[in-house]
Protein backbone atom coordinates (compact mmCIF):
# COMPACT_ATOMS: atom_id res chain seq x y z
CA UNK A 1 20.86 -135.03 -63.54
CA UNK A 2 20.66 -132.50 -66.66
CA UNK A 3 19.97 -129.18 -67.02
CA UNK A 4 18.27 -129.07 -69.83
CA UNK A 5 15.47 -126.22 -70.77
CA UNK A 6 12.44 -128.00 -71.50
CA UNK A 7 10.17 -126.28 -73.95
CA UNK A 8 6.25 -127.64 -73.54
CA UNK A 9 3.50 -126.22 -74.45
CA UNK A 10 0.96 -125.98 -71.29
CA UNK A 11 -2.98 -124.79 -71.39
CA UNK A 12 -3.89 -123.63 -68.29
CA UNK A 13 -7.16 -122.93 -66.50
CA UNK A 14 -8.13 -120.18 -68.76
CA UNK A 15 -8.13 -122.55 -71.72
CA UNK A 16 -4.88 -120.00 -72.79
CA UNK A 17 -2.15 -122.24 -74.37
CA UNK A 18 1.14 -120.66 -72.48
CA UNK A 19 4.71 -121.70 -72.93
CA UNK A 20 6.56 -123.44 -69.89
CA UNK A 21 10.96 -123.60 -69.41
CA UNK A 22 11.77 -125.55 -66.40
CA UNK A 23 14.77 -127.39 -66.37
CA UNK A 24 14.01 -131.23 -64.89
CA UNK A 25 15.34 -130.56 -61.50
CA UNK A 26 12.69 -127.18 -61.28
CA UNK A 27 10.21 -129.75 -61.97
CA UNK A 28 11.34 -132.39 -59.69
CA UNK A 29 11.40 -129.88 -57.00
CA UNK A 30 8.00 -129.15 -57.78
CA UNK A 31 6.73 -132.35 -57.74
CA UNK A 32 8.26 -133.43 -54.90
CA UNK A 33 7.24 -130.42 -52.80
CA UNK A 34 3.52 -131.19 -53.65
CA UNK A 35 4.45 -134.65 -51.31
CA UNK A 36 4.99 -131.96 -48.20
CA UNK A 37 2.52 -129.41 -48.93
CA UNK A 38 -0.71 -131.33 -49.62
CA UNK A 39 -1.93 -131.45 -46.36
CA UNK A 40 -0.66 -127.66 -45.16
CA UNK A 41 -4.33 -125.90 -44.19
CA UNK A 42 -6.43 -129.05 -44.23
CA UNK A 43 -9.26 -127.97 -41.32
CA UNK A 44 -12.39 -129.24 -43.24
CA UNK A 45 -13.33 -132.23 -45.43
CA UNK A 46 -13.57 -129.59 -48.27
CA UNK A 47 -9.99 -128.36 -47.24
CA UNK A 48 -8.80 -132.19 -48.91
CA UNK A 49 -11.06 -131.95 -52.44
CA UNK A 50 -9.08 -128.60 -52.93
CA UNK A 51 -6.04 -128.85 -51.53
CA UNK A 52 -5.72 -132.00 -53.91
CA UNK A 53 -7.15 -130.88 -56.86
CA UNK A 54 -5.16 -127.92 -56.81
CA UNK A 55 -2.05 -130.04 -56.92
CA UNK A 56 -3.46 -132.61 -59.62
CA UNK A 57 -4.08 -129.07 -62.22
CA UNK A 58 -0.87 -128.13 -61.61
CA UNK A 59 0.29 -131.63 -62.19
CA UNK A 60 -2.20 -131.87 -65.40
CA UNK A 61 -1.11 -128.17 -66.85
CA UNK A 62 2.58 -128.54 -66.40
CA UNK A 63 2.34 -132.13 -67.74
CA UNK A 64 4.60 -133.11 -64.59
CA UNK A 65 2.92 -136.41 -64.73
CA UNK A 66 5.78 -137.55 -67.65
CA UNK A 67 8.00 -137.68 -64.37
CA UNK A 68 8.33 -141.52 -63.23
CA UNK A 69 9.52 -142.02 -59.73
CA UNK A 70 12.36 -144.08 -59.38
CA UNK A 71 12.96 -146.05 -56.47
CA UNK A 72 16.89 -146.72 -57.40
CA UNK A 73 17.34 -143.63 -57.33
CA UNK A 74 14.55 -141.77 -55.16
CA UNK A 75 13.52 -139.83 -57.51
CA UNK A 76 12.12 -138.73 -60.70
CA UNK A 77 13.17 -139.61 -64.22
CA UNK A 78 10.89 -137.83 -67.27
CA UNK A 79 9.31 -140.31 -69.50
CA UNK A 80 7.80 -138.26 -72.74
CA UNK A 81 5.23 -141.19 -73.72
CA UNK A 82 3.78 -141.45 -69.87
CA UNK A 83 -0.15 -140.39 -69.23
CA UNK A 84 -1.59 -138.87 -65.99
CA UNK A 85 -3.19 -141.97 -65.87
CA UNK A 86 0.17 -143.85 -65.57
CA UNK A 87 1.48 -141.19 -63.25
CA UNK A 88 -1.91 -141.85 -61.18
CA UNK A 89 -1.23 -145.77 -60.90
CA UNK A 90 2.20 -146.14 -60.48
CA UNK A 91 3.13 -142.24 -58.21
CA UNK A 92 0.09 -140.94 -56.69
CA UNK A 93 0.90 -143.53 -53.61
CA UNK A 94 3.88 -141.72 -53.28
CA UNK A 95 2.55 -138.07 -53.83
CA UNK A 96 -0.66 -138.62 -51.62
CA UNK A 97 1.10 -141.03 -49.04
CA UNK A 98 -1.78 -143.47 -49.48
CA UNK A 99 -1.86 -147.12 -49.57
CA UNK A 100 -3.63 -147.41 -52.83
CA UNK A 101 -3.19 -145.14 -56.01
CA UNK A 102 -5.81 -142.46 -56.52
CA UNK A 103 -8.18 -143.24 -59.43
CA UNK A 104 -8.81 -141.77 -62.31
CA UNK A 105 -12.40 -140.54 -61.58
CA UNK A 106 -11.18 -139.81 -57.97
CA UNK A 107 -8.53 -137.52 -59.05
CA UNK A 108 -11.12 -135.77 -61.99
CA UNK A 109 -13.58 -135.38 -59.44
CA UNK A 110 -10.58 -133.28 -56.77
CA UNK A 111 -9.96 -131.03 -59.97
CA UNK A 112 -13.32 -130.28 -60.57
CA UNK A 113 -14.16 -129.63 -57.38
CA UNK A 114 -11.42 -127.50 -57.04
CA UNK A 115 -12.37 -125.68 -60.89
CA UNK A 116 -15.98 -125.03 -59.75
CA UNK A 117 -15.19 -123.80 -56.44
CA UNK A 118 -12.65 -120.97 -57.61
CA UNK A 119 -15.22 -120.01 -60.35
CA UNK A 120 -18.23 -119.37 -58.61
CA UNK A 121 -16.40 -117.40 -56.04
CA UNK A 122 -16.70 -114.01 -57.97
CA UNK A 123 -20.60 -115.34 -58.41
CA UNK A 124 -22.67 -113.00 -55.61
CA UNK A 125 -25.87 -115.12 -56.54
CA UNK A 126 -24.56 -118.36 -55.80
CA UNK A 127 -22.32 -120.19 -53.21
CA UNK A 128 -19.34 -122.80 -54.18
CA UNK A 129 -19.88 -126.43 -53.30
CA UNK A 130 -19.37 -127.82 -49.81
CA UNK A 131 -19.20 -131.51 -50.78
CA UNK A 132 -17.80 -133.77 -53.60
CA UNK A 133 -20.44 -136.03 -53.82
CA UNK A 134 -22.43 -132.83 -55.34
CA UNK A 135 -20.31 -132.34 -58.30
CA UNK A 136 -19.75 -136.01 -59.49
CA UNK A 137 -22.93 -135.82 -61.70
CA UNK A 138 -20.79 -132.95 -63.93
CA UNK A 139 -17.47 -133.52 -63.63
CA UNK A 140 -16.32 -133.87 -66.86
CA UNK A 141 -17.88 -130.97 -67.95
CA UNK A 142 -16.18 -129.25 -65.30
CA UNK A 143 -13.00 -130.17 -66.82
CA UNK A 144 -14.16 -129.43 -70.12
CA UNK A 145 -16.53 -126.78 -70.19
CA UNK A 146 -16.37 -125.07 -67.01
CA UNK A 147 -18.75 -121.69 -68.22
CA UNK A 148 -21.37 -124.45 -69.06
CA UNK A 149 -20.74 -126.12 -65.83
CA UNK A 150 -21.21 -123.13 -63.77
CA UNK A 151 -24.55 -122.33 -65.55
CA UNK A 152 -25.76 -125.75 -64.23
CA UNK A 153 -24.57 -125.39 -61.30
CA UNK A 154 -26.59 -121.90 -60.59
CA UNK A 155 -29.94 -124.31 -62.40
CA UNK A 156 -29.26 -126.38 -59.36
CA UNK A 157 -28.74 -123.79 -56.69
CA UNK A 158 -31.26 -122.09 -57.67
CA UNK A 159 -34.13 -125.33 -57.31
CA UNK A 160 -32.26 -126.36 -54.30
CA UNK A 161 -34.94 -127.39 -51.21
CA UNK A 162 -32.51 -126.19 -48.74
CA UNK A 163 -29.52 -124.18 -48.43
CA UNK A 164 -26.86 -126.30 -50.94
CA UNK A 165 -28.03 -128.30 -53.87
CA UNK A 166 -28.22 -132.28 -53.64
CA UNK A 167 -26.31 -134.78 -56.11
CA UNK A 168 -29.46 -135.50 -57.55
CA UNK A 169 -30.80 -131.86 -57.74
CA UNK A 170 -27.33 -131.33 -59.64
CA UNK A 171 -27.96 -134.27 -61.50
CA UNK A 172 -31.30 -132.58 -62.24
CA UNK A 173 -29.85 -129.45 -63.83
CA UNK A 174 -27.17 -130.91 -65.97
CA UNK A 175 -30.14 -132.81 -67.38
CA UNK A 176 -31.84 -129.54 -68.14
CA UNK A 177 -28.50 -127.16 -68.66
CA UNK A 178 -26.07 -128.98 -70.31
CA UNK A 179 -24.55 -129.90 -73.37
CA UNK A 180 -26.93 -131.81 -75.79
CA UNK A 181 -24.29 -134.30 -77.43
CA UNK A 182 -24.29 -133.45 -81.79
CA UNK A 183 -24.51 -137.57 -82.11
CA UNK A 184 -28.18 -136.70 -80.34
CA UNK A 185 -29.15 -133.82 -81.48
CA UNK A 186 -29.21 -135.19 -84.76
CA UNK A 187 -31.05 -138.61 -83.88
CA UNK A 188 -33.44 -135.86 -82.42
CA UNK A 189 -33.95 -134.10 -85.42
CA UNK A 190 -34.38 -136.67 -87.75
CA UNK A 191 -37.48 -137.74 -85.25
CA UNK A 192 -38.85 -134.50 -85.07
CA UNK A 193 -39.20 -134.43 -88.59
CA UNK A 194 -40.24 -137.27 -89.12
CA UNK A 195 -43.17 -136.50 -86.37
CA UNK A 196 -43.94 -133.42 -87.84
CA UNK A 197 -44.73 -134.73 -91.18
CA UNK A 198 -46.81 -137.17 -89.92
CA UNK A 199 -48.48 -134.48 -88.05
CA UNK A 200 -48.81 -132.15 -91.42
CA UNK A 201 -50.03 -135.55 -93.87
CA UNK A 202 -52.59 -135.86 -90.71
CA UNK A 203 -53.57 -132.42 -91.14
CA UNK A 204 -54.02 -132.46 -94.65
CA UNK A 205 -54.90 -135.86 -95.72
CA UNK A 206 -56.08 -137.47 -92.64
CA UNK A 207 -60.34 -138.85 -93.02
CA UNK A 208 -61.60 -141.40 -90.90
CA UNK A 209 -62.18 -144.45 -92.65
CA UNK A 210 -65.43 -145.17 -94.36
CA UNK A 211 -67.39 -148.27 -92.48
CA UNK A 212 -70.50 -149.56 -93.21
CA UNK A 213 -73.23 -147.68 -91.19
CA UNK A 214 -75.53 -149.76 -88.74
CA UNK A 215 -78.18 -152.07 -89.75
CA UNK A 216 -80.53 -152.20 -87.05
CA UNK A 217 -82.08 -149.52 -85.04
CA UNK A 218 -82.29 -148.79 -81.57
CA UNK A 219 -85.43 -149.90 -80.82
CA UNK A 220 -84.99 -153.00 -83.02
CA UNK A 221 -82.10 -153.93 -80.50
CA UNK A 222 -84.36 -153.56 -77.47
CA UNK A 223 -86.56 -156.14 -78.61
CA UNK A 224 -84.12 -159.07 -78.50
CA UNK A 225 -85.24 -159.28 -74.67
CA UNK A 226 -84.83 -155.93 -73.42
CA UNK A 227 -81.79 -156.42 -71.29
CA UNK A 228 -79.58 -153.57 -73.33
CA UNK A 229 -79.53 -149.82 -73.54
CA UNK A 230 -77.99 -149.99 -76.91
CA UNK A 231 -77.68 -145.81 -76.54
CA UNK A 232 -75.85 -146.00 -73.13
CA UNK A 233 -73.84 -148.56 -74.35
CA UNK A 234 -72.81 -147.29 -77.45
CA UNK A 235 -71.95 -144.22 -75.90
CA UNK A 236 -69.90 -145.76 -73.22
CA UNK A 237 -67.55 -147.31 -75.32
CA UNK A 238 -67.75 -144.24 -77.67
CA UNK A 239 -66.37 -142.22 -74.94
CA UNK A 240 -64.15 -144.62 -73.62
CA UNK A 241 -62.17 -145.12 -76.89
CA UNK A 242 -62.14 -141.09 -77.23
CA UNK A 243 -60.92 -141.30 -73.88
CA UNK A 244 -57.85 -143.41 -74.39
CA UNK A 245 -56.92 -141.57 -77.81
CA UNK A 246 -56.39 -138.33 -76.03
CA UNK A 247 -54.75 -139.87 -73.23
CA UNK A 248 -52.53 -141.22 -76.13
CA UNK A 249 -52.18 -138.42 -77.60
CA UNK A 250 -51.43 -136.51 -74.39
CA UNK A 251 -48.54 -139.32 -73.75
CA UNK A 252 -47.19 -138.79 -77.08
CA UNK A 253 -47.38 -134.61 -76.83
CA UNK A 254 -45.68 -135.08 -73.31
CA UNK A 255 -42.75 -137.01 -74.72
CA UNK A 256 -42.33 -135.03 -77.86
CA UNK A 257 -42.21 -131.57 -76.20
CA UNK A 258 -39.86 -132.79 -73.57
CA UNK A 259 -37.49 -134.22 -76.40
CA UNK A 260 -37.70 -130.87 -78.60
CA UNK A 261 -36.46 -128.92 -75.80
CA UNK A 262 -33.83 -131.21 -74.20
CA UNK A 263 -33.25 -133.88 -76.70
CA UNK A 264 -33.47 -137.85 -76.57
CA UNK A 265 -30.04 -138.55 -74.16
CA UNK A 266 -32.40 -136.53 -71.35
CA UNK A 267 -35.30 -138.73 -71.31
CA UNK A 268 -32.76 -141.32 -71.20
CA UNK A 269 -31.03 -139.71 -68.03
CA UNK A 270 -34.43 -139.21 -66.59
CA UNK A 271 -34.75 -143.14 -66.16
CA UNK A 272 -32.00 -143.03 -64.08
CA UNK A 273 -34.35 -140.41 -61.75
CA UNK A 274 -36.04 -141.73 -58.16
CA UNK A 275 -38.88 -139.80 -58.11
CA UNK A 276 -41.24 -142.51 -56.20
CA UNK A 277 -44.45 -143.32 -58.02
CA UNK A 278 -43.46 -141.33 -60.56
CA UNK A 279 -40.24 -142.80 -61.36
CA UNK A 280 -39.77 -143.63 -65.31
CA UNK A 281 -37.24 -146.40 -65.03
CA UNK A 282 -39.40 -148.53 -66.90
CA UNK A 283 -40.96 -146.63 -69.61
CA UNK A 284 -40.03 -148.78 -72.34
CA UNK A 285 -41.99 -151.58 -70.21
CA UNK A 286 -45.03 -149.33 -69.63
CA UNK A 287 -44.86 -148.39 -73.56
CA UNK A 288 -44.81 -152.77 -74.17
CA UNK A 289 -48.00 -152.73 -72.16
CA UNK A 290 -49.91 -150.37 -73.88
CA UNK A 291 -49.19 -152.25 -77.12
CA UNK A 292 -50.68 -155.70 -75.53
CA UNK A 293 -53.57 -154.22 -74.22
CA UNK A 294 -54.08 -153.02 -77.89
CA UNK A 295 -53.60 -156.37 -78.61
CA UNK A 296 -56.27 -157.95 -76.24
CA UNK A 297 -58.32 -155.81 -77.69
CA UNK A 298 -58.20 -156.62 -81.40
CA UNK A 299 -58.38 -160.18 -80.02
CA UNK A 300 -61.25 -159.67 -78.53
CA UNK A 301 -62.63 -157.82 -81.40
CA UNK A 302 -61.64 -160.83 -83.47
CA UNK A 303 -63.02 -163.66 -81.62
């Protein structure tokens, strides 16, 4: 085995870029001595999500993952081309002592646990996570935002029904305190201008169209055979039609608001929300009905 210093360039949990010289047999040793230490303090479930993702960041920031076991050898060999992903499907067996490799999205979800849970320890407002299944709805902005991530994970502490936030409550927050992709900020912009300058031509321009004003009085009506109170009527379906426009226009306030202040990929996320009765899963189905009742109703004004 050589001795060689190996120069690499390593970013570590700080975002700080840092320069690392191990020779391949200080890395070796490393790696292997994750395989002993892993389960060293394990009491609680929680003990697992950190001990692990501690050892997958270390893995990650040293870039010990371009170290292929060998079984010819029992060892390690570096391979300069190799991704954690590769080190994940072909060594984490060996590392973990597991009878499957660890995936991808398992091991991201270990580090962030891990990230989140060091962070918000120098938080007095706010406790660290107990569980995994909490996280999952932010983990990769864990892992790549982690200042962000800790700002929605106070949003969900601090809406929390009982002592520790929920997946969903989490899931809740990022909706509300996280990143609002570029890609969909700017498919939200172009609507909102295009609603506002419908709005301002409305403002400006808008007249109700001219129709023809009725023909026959009131009383003229209630001679046919007396069966219709043309005023009650009339003012009935008067109302009724006023009615529905500012329900309409309610709806369409409702959405638009909630867009301008979290953008179009939340709404979408919000689909995804049980909230019973009140669930918005099918929106776009609800919106479909609206336009065939308008439908019927020019039918039946057509008929």
């Amino acid at each position: 085995m050589t001795t060689e210093l190996s120069k690499i360039e390593v970013v570590n949990d700080n975002s700080e870029i840092i320069l690392s010289y191990q020779t391949l047999e200080e890395k070796v040793q490393a790696l292997k001595s994750f395989k002993f230490k892993w389960k060293e303090g394990v009491i609680r479930e929680k003990d697992i999500y950190l001990q692990r993702g501690e050892i997958l960041r270390k893995i990650v920031n040293n870039k010990l993952y371009k170290l292929k076991y060998d079984e010819s050898i029992d060892s390690f060999r570096e391979v300069q081309d190799r991704k954690f992903e590769d080190f994940l499907k072909e060594d984490s067996k060996y590392l973990f002592n597991t009878d499957k490799p660890l995936h991808l999205s398992t091991a991201n979800n270990y580090q962030a646990f891990y990230l989140l849970y060091n962070k918000v320890l120098s938080h007095v407002s706010i406790h660290e996570p107990t569980y995994i299944n909490q996280i999952k709805p932010m983990t990769n902005l864990i892992l790549t935002d982690i200042d962000n991530a800790v700002e929605v994970w106070k949003g969900a502490y601090d809406s929390c029904k009982k002592d520790y936030p929920t997946h969903d409550e989490v899931y809740q927050a990022f909706i509300v305190h996280g990143p609002k992709p570029q890609a969909t900020q700017r498919a939200f912009n172009s609507v909102k201008r295009e609603y506002e300058q419908a709005v301002s031509d409305k403002e400006k321009t808008y007249e109700e169209p001219e129709v023809s004003k009725p023909t026959i009085s009131i009383s003229e009506l209630q001679k046919y055979d007396g069966s219709v109170n043309a005023g009650l009527t009339c003012k009935a379906i008067a109302s009724s039609y006023h009615q529905a426009k500012e329900s309409l226009s309610s709806f369409k306030f409702t959405l638009y608001n909630f867009i301008q202040e979290n953008g179009i990929e939340a709404l979408n996320e919000l689909k995804n929300v049980d909230v019973g009765v009140y669930s918005i899963n099918d929106l776009d189905i609800k919106v479909k009905g609206l336009e065939e009742e308008l439908i019927k109703i020019k039918l039946m004004l057509d008929s």
